[in-house]
PDB file of N, CA and C in Angstrom:
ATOM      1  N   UNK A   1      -3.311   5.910 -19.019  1.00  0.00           N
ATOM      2  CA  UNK A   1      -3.421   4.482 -18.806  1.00  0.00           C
ATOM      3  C   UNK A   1      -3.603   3.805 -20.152  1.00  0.00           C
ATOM      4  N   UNK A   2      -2.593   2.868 -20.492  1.00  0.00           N
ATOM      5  CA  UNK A   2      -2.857   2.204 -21.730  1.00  0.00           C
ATOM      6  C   UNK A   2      -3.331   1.231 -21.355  1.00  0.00           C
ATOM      7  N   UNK A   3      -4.001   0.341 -22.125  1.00  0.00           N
ATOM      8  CA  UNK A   3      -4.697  -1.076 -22.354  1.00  0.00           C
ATOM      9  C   UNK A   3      -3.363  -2.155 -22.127  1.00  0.00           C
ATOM     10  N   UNK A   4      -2.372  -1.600 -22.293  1.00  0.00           N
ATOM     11  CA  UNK A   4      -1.186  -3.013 -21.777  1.00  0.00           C
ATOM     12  C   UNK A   4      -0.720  -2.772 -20.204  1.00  0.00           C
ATOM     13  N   UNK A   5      -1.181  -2.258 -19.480  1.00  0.00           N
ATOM     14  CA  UNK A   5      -0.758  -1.858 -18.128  1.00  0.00           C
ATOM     15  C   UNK A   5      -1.298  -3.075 -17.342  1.00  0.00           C
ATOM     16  N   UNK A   6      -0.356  -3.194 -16.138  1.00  0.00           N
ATOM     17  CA  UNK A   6      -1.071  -4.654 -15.010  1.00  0.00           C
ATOM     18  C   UNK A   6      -0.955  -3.859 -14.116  1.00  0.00           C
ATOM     19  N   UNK A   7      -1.920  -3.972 -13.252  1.00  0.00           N
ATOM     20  CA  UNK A   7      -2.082  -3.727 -11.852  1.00  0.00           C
ATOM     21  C   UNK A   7      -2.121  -4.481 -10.778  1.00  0.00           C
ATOM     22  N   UNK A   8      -1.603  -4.030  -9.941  1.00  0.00           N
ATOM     23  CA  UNK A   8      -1.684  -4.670  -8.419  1.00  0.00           C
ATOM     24  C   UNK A   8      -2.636  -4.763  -7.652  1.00  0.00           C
ATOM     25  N   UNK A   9      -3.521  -5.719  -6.879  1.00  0.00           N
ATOM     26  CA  UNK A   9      -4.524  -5.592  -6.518  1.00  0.00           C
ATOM     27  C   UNK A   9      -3.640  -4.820  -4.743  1.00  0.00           C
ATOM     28  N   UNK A  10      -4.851  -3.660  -4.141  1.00  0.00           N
ATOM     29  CA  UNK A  10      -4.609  -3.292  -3.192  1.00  0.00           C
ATOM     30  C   UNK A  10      -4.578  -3.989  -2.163  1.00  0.00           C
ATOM     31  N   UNK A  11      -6.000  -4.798  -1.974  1.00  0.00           N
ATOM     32  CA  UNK A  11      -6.256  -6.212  -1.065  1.00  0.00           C
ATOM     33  C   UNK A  11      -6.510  -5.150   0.202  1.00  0.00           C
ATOM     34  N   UNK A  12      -7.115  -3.992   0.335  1.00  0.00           N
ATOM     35  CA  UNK A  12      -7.644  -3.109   1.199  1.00  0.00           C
ATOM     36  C   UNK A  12      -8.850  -3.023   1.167  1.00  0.00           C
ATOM     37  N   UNK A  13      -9.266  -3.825   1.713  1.00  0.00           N
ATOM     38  CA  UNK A  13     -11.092  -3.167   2.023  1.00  0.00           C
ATOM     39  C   UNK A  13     -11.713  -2.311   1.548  1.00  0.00           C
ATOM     40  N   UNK A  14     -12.713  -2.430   0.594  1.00  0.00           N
ATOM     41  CA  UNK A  14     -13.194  -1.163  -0.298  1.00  0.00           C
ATOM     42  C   UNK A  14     -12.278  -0.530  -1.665  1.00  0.00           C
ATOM     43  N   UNK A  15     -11.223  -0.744  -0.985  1.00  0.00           N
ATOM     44  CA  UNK A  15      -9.911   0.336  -2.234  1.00  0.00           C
ATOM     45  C   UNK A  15     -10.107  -0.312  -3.350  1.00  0.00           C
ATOM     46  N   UNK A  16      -9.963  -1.477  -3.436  1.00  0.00           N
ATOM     47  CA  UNK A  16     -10.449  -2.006  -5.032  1.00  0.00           C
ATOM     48  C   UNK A  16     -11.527  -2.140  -5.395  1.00  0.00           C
ATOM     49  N   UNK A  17     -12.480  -1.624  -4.474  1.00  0.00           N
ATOM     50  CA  UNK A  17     -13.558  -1.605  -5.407  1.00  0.00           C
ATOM     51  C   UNK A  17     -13.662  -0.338  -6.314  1.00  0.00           C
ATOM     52  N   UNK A  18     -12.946   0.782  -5.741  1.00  0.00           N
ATOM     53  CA  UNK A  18     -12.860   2.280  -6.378  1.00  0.00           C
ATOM     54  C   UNK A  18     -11.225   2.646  -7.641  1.00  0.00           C
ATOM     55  N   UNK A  19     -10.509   1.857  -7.292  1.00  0.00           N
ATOM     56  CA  UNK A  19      -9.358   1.877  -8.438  1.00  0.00           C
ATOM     57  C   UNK A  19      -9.293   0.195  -8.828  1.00  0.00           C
ATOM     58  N   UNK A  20      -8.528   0.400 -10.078  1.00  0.00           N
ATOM     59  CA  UNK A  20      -7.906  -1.010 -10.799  1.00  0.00           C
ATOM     60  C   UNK A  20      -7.060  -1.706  -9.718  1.00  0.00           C
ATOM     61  N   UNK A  21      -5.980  -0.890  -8.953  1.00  0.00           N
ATOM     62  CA  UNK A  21      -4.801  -1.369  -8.028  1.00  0.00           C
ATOM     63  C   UNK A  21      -4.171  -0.400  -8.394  1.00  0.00           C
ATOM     64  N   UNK A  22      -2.934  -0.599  -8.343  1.00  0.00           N
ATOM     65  CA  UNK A  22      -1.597   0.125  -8.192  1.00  0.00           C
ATOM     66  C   UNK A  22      -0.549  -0.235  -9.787  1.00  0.00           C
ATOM     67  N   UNK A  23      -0.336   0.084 -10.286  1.00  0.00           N
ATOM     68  CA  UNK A  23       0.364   0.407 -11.586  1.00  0.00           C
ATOM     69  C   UNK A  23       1.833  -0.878 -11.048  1.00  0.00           C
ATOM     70  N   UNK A  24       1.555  -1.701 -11.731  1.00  0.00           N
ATOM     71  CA  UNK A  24       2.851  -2.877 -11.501  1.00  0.00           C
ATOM     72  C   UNK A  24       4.331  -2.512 -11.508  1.00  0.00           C
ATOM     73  N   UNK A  25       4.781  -2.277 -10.516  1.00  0.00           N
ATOM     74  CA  UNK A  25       6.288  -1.718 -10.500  1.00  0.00           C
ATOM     75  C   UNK A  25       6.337  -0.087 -10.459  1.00  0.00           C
ATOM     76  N   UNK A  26       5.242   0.022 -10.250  1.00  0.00           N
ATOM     77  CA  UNK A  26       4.983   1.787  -9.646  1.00  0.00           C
ATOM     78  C   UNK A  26       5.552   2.191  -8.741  1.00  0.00           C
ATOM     79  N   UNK A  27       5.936   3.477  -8.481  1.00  0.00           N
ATOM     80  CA  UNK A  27       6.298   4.205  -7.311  1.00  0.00           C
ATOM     81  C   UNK A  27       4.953   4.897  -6.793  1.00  0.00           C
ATOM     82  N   UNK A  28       4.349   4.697  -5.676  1.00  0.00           N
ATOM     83  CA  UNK A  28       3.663   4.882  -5.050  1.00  0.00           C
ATOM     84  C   UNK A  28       3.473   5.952  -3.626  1.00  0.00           C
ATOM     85  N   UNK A  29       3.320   7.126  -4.167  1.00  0.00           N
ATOM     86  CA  UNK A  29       3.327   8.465  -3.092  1.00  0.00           C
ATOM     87  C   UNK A  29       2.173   8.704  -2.694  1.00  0.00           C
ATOM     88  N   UNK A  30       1.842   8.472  -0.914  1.00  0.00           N
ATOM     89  CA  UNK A  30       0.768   8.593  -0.272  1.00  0.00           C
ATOM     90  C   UNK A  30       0.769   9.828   0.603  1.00  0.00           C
ATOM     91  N   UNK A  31       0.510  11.156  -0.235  1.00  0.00           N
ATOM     92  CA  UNK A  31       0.241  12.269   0.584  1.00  0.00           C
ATOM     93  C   UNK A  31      -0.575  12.336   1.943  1.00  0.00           C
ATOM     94  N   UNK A  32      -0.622  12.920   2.579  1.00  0.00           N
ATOM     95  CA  UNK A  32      -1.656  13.716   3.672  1.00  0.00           C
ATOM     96  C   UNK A  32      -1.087  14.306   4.828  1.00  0.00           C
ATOM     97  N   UNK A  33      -1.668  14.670   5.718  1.00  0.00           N
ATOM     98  CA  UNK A  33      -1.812  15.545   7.310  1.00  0.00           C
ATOM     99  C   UNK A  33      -1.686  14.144   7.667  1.00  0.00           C
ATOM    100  N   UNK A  34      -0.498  14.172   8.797  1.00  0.00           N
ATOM    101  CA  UNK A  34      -0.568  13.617  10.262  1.00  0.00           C
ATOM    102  C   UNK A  34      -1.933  13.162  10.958  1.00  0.00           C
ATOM    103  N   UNK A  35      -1.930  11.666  10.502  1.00  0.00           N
ATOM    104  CA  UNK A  35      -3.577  10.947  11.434  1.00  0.00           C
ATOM    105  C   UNK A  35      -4.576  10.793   9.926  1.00  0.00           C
ATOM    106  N   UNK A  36      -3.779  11.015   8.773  1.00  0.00           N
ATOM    107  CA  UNK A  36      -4.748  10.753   7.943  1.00  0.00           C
ATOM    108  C   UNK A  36      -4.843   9.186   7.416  1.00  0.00           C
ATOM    109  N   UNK A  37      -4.367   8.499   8.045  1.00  0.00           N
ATOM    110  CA  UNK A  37      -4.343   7.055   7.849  1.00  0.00           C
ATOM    111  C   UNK A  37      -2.844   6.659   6.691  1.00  0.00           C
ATOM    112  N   UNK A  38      -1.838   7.492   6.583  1.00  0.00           N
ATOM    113  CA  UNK A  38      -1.160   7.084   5.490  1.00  0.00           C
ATOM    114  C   UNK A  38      -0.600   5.648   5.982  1.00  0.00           C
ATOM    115  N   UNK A  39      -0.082   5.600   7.522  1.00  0.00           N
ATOM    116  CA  UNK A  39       0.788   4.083   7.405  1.00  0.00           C
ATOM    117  C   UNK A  39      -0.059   3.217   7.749  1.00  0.00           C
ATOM    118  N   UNK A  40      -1.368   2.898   8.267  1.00  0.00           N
ATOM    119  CA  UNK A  40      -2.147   2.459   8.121  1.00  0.00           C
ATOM    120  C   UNK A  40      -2.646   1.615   6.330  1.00  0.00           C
ATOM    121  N   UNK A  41      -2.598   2.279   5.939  1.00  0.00           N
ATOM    122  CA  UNK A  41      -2.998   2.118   4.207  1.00  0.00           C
ATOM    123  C   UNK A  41      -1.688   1.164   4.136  1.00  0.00           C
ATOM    124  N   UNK A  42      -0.784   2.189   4.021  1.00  0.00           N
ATOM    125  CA  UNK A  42       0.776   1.163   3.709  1.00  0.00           C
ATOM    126  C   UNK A  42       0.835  -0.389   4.191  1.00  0.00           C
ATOM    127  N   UNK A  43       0.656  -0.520   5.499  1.00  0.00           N
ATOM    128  CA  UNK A  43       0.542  -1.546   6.279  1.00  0.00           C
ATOM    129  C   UNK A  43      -0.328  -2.394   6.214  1.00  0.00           C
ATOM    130  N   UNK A  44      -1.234  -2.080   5.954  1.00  0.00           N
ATOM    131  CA  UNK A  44      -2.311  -2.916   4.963  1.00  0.00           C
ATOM    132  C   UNK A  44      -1.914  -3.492   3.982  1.00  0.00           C
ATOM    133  N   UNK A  45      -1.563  -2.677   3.161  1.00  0.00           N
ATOM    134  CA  UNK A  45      -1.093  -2.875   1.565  1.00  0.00           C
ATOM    135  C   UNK A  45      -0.294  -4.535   1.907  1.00  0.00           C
ATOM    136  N   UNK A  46       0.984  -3.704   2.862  1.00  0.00           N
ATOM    137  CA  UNK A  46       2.071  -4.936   2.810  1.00  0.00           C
ATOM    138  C   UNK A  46       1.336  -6.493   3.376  1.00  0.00           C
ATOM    139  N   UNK A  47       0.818  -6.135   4.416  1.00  0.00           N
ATOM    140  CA  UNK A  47       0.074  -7.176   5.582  1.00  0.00           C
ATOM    141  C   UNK A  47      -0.473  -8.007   4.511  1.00  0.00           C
ATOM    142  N   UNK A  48      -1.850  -7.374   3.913  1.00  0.00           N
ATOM    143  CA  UNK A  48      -2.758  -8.083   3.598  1.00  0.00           C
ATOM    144  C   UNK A  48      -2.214  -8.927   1.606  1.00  0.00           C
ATOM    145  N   UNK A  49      -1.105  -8.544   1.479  1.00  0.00           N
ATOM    146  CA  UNK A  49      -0.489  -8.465  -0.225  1.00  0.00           C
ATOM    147  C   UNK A  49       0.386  -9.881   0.432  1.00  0.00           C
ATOM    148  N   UNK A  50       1.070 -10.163   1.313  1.00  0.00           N
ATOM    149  CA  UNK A  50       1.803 -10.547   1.707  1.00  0.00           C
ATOM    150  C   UNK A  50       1.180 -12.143   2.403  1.00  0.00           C
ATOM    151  N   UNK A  51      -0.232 -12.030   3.036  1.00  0.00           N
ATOM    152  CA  UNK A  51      -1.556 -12.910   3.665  1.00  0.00           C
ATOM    153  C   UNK A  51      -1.893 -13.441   2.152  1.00  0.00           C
ATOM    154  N   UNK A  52      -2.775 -12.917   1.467  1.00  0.00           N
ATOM    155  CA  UNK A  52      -3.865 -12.824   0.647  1.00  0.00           C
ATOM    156  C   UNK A  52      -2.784 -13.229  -0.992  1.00  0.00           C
ATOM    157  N   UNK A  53      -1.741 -13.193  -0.703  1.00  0.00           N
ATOM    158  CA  UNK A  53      -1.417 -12.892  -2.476  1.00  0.00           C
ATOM    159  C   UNK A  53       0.119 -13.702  -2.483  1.00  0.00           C
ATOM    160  N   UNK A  54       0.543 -13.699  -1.180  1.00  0.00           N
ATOM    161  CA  UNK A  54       2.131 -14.280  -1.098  1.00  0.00           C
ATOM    162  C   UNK A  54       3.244 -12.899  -1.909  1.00  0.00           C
ATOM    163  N   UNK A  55       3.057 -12.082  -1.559  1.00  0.00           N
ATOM    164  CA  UNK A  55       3.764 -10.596  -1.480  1.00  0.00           C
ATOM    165  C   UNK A  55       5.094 -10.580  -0.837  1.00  0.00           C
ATOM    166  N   UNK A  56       6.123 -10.186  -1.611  1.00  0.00           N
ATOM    167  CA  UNK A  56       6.967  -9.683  -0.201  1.00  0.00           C
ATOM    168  C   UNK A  56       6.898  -8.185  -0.315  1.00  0.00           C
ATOM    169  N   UNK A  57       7.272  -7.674   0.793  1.00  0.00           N
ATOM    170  CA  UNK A  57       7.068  -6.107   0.865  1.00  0.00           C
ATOM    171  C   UNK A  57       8.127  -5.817   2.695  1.00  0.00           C
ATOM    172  N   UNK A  58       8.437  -4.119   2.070  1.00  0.00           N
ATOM    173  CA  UNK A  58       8.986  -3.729   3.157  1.00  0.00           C
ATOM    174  C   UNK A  58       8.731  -2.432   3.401  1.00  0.00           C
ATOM    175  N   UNK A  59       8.405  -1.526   4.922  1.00  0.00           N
ATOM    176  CA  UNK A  59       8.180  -0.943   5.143  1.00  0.00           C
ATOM    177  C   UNK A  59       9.214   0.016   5.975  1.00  0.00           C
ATOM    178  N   UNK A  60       9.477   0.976   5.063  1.00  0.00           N
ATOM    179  CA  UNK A  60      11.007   1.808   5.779  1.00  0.00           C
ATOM    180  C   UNK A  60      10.618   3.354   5.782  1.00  0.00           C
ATOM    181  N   UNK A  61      10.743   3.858   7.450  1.00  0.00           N
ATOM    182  CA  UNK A  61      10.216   4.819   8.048  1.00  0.00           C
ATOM    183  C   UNK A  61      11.543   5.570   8.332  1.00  0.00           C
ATOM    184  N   UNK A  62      12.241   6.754   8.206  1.00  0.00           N
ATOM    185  CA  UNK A  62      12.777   7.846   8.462  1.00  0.00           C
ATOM    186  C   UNK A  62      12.583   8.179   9.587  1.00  0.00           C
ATOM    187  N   UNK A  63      11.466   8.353   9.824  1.00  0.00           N
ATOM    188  CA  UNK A  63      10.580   9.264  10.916  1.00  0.00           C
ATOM    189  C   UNK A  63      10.199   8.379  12.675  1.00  0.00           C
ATOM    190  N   UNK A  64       9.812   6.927  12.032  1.00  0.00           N
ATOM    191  CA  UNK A  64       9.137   6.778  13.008  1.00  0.00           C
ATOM    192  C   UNK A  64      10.545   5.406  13.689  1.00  0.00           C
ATOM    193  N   UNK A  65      10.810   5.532  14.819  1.00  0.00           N
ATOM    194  CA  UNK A  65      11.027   4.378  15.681  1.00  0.00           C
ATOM    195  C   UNK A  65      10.308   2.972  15.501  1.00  0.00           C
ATOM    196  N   UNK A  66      11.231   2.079  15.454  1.00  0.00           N
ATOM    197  CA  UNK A  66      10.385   0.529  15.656  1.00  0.00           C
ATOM    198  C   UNK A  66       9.378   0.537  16.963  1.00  0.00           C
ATOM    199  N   UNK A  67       9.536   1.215  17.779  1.00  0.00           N
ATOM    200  CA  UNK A  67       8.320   1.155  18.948  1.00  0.00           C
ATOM    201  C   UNK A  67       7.677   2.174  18.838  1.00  0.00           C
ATOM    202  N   UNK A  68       7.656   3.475  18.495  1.00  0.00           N
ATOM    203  CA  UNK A  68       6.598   4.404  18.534  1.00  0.00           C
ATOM    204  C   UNK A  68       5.939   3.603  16.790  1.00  0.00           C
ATOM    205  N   UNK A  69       6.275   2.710  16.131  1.00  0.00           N
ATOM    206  CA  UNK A  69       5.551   2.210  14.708  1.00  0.00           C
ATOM    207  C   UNK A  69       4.538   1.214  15.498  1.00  0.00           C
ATOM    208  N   UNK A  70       5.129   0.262  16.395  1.00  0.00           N
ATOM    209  CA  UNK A  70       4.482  -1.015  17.167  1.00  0.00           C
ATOM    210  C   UNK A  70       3.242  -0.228  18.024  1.00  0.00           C
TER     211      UNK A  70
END
């Protein structure tokens, strides 16, 4: 981390109080097990970046159906 880096605020409950944000124009890989909250986090991210900050953001799933996501 250099001293010229900007970060993104998470705008997640708690999460910024424990990191800076997210590295500005980062690629962002959210490991875990099934039920560990990953699209949850994501969905946050976008929701509350998007509420709180005027964000645009998009959320694109492979895996999941528009109704098994809803």
């Amino acid at each position: 981390m250099t001293g010229s880096e900007i970060f993104v605020k998470t705008h997640i409950p708690g999460l910024d109080d424990v990191i800076p944000g997210f590295p500005e124009g980062g690629l962002i890989l959210v490991p875990g097990k099934p039920g560990s909250g990953k699209t949850i986090m994501g969905m946050t991210f976008i929701y509350r970046g998007a509420l709180e900050a005027g964000e645009r953001g998009v959320y694109l799933s492979v895996y999941e159906s528009r109704e098994r996501f809803l």
